[in-house]
Protein backbone atom coordinates (compact mmCIF):
# COMPACT_ATOMS: atom_id res chain seq x y z
CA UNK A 1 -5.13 -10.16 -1.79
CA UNK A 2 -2.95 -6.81 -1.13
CA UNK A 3 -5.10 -6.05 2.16
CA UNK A 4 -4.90 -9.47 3.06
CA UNK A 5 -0.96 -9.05 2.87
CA UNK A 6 -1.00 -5.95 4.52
CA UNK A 7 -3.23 -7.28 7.21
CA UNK A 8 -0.67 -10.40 7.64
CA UNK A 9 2.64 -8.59 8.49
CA UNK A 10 0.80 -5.52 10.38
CA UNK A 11 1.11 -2.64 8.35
CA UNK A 12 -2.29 -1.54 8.55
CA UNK A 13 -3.77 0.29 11.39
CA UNK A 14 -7.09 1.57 12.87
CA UNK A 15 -7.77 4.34 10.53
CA UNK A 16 -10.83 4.34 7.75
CA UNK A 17 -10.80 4.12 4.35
CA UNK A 18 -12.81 6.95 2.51
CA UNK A 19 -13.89 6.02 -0.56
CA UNK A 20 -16.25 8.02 -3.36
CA UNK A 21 -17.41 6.23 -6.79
CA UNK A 22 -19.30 7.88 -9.33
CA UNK A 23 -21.85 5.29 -10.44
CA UNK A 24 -22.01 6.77 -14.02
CA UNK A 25 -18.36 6.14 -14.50
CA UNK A 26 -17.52 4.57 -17.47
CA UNK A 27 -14.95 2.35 -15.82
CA UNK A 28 -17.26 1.72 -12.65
CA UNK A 29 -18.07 -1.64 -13.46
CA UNK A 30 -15.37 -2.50 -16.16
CA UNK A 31 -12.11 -1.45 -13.88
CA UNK A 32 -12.82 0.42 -10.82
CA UNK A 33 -15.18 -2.33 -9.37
CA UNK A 34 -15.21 -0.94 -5.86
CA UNK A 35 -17.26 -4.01 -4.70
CA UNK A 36 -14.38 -6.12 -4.84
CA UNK A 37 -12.08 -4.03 -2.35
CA UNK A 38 -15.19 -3.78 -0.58
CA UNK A 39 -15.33 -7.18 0.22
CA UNK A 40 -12.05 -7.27 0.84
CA UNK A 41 -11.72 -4.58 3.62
CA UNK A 42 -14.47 -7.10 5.41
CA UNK A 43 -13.01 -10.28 4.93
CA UNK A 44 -9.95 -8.35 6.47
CA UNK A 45 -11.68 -6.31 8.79
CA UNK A 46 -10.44 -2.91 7.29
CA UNK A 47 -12.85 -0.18 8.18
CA UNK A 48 -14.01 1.33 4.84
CA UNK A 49 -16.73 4.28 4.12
CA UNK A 50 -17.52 3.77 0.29
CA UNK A 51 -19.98 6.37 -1.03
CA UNK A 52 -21.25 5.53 -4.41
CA UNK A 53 -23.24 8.52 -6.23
CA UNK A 54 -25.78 8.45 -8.62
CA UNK A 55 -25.63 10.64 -11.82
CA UNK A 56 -21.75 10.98 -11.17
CA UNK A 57 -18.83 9.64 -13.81
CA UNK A 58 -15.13 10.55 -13.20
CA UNK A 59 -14.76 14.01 -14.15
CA UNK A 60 -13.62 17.44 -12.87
CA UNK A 61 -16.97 18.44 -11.54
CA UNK A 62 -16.90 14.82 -9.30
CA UNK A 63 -13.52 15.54 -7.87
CA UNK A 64 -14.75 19.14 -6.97
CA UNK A 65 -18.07 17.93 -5.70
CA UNK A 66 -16.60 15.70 -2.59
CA UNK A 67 -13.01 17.33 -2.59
CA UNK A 68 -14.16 19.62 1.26
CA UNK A 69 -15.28 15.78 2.31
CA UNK A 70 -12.09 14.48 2.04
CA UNK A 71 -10.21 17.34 3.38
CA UNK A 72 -12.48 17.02 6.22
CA UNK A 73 -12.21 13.70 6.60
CA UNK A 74 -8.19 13.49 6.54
CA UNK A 75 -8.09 16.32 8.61
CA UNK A 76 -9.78 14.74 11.38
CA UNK A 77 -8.40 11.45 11.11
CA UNK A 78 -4.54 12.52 11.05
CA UNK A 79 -5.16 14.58 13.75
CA UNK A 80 -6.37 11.75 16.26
């Protein structure tokens, strides 16, 4: 529904969502549910790269693991 709104009065743009989940985080299929925004970036045609990780929850060590991706990926995206 909030991409769909966004998507209605214009404010999104070109640019991709990044995306890592974890899938041994306790609130993976309980909360997070990254599925559902999933299906929402297509039905609004929002470009979305969601990596889901096996043997991964939501600690520390996960946030450390893909932290250079980001970076990376921010970097290069702000900068086009």
């Amino acid at each position: 529904m909030m991409l769909a709104n966004y998507k209605q009065h214009g404010s999104m743009n070109n640019a991709t969502i990044l995306i890592d989940q974890g899938l041994a985080d306790d609130f993976y299929k309980t909360e997070l549910k990254p599925e559902l925004f999933e299906q929402a970036c297509q039905e609004t045609g929002q470009k979305l790269e969601l990596r889901l990780h096996e043997g991964y929850d939501h600690s520390y060590f996960f946030m450390s693991s893909f932290i250079d991706d980001h970076l990376r990926f921010h970097h290069k995206n702000l900068n086009n």
